[in-house]
C-alpha atoms as a PDB file:
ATOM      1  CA  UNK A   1      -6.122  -7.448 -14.656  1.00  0.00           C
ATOM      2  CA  UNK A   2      -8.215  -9.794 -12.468  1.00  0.00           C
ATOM      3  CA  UNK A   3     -11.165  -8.771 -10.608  1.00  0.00           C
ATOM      4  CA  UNK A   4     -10.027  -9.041  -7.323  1.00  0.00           C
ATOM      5  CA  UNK A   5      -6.480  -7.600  -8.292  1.00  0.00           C
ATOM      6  CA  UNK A   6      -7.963  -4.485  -9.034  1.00  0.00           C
ATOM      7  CA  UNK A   7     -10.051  -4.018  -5.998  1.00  0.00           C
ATOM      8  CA  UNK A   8      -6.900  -4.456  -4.139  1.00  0.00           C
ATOM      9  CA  UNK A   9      -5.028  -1.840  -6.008  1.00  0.00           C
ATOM     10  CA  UNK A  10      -8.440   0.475  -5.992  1.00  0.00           C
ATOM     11  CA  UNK A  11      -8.097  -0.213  -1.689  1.00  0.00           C
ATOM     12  CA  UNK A  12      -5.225   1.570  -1.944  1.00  0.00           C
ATOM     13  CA  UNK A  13      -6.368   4.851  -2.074  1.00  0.00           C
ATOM     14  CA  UNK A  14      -8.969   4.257   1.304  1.00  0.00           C
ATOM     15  CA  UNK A  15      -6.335   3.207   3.077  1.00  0.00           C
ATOM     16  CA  UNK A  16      -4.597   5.243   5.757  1.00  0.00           C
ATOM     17  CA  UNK A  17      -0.714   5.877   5.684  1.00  0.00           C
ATOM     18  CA  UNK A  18      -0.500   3.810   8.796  1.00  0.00           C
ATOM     19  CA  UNK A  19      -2.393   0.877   6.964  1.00  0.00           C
ATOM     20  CA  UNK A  20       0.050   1.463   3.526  1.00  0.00           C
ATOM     21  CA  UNK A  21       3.502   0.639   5.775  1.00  0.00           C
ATOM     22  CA  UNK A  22       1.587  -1.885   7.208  1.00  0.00           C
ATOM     23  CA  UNK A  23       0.892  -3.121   3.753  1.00  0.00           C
ATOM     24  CA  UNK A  24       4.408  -2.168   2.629  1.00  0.00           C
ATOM     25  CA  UNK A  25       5.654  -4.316   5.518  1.00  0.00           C
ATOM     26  CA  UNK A  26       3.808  -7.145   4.880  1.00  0.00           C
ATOM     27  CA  UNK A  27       5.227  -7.202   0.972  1.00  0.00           C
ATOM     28  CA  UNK A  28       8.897  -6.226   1.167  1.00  0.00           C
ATOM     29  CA  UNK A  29       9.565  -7.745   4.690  1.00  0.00           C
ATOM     30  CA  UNK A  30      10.993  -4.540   5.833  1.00  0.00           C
ATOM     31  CA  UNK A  31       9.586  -1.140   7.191  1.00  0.00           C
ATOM     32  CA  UNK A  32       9.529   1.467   4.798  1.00  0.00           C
ATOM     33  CA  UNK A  33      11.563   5.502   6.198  1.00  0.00           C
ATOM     34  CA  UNK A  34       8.538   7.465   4.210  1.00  0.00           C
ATOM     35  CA  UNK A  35       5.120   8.922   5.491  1.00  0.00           C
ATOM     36  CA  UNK A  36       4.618   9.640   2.234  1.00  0.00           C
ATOM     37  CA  UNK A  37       1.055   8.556   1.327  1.00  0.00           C
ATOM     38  CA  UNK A  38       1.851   8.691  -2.627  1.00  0.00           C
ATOM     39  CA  UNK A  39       4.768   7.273  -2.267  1.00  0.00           C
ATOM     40  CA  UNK A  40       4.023   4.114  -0.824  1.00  0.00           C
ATOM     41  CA  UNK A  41       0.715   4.215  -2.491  1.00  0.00           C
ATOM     42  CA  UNK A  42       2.385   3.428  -5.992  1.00  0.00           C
ATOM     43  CA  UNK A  43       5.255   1.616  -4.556  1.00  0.00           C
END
């Protein structure tokens, strides 16, 4: 895995559930039901 892929997936964890369906948003192009920090962590 490259460096800077792995810091990414690391940043993960820090981030808030507010930032992760922003994130999850920004990848799929659609928002995402779930508050579920876990969840949209490993999605």
């Amino acid at each position: 895995m490259e460096a800077a892929t792995y810091q990414e997936v690391q940043g993960l964890s820090r981030m808030t559930v507010g930032e992760l369906r922003d994130k999850y948003l920004e990848v799929f192009g659609e928002e995402t039901r779930s508050y579920h920090k876990e969840f949209l962590r490993k999605r």
